[in-house]
C-alpha atoms as a PDB file:
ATOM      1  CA  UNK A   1     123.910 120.890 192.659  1.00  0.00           C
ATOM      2  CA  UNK A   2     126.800 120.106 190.042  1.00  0.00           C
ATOM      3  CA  UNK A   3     129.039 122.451 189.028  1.00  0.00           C
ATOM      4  CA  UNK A   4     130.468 123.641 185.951  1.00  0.00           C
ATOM      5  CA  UNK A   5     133.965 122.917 184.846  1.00  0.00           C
ATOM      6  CA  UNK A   6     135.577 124.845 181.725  1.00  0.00           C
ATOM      7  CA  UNK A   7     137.979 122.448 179.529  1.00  0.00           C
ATOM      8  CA  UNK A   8     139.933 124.952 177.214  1.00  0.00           C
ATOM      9  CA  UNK A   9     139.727 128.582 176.589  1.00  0.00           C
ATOM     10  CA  UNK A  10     140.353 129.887 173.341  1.00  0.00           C
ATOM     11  CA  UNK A  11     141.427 132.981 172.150  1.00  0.00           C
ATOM     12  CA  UNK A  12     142.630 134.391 169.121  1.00  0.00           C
ATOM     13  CA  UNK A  13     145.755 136.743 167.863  1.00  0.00           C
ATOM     14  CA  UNK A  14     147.263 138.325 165.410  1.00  0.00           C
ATOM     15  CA  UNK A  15     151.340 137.313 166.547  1.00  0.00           C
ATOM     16  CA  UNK A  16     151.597 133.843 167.954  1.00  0.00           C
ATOM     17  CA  UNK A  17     155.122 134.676 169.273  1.00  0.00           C
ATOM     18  CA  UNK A  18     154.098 137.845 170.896  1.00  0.00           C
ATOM     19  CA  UNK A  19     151.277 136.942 172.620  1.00  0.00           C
ATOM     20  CA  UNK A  20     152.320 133.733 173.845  1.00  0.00           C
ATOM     21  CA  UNK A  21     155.493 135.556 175.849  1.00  0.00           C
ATOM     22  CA  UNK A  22     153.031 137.664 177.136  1.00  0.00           C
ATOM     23  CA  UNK A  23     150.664 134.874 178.229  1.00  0.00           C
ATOM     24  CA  UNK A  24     154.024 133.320 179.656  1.00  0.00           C
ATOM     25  CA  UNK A  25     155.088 135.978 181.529  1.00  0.00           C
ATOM     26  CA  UNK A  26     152.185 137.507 183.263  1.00  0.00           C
ATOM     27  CA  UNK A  27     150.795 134.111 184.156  1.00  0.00           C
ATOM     28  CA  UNK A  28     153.881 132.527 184.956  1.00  0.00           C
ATOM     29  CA  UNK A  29     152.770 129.399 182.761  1.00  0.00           C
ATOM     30  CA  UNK A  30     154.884 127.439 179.830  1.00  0.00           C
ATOM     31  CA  UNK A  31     154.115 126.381 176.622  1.00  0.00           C
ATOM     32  CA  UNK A  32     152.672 122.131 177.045  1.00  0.00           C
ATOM     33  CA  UNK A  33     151.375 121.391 173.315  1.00  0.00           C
ATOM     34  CA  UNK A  34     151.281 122.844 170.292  1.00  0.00           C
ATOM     35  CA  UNK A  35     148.970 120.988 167.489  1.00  0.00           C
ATOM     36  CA  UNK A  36     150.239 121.112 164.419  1.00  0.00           C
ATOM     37  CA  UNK A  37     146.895 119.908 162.760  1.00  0.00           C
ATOM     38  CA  UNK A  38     145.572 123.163 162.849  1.00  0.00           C
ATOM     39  CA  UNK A  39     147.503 124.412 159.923  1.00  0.00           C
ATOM     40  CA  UNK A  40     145.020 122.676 157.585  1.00  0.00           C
ATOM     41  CA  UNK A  41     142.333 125.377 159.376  1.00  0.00           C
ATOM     42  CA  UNK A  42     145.596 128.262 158.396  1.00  0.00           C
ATOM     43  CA  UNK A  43     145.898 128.623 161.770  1.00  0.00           C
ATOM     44  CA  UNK A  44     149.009 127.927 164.607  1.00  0.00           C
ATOM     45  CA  UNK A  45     148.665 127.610 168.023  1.00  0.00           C
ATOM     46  CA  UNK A  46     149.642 127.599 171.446  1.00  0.00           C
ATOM     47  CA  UNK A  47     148.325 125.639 174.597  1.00  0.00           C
ATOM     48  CA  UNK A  48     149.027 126.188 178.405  1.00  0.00           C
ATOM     49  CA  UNK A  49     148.359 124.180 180.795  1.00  0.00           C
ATOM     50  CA  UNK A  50     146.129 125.813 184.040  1.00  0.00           C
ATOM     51  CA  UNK A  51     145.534 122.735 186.607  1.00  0.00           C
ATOM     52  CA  UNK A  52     143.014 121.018 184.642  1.00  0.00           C
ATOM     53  CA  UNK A  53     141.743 123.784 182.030  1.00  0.00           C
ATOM     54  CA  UNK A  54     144.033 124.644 178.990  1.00  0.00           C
ATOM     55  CA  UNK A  55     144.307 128.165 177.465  1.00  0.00           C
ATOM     56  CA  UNK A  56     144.774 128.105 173.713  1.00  0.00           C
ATOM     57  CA  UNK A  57     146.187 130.812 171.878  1.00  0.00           C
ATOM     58  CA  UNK A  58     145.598 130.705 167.826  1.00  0.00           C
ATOM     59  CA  UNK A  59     146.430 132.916 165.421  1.00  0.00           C
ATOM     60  CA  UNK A  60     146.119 132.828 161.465  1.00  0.00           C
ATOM     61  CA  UNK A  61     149.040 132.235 159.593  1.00  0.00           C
ATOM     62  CA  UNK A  62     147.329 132.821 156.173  1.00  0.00           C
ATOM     63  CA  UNK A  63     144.625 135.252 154.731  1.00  0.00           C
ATOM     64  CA  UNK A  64     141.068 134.658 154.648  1.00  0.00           C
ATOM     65  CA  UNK A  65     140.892 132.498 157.771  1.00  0.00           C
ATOM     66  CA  UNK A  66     138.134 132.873 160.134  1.00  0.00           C
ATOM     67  CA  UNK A  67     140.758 133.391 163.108  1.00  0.00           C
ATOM     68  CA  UNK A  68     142.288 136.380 160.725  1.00  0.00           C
ATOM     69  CA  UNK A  69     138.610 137.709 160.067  1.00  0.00           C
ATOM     70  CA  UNK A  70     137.476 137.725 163.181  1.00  0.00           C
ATOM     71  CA  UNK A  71     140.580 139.736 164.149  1.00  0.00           C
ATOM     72  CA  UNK A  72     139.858 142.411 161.637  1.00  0.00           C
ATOM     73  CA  UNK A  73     136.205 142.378 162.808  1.00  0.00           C
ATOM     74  CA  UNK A  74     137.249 143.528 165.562  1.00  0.00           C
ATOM     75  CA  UNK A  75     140.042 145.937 164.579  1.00  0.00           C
ATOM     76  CA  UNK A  76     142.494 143.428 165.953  1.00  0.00           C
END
């Protein structure tokens, strides 16, 4: 039997800067890339490397995004 292998893990805030020292922090990892094409979707972002999966951190950066609806979906 194979096994299953996650690439990237998204998830989505409402402060970049916050969450991202937080992610740093606890996990002990560093920013590696931050892809500035997103900002055509309103969004910015954050990736950290985790051996061979990447955690992404996005979060809106102008109204009526689906990262910033989401988020208010949700009550945050």
């Amino acid at each position: 039997m194979g096994y299953f292998r996650l690439r990237q893990i998204a998830m989505v805030a409402s402060d970049l800067a916050t969450t991202g020292r937080q992610i740093a922090d606890v996990l002990g990892l560093e920013i590696c890339y931050r892809d500035t094409g997103v900002a055509k979707y309103g969004l910015h972002n954050a990736l950290f490397a985790m051996g061979g999966t990447f955690l992404e951190i996005v979060a809106p950066t102008q109204p009526n995004t689906a990262a910033g609806r989401y988020i208010e979906r949700r009550k945050g």
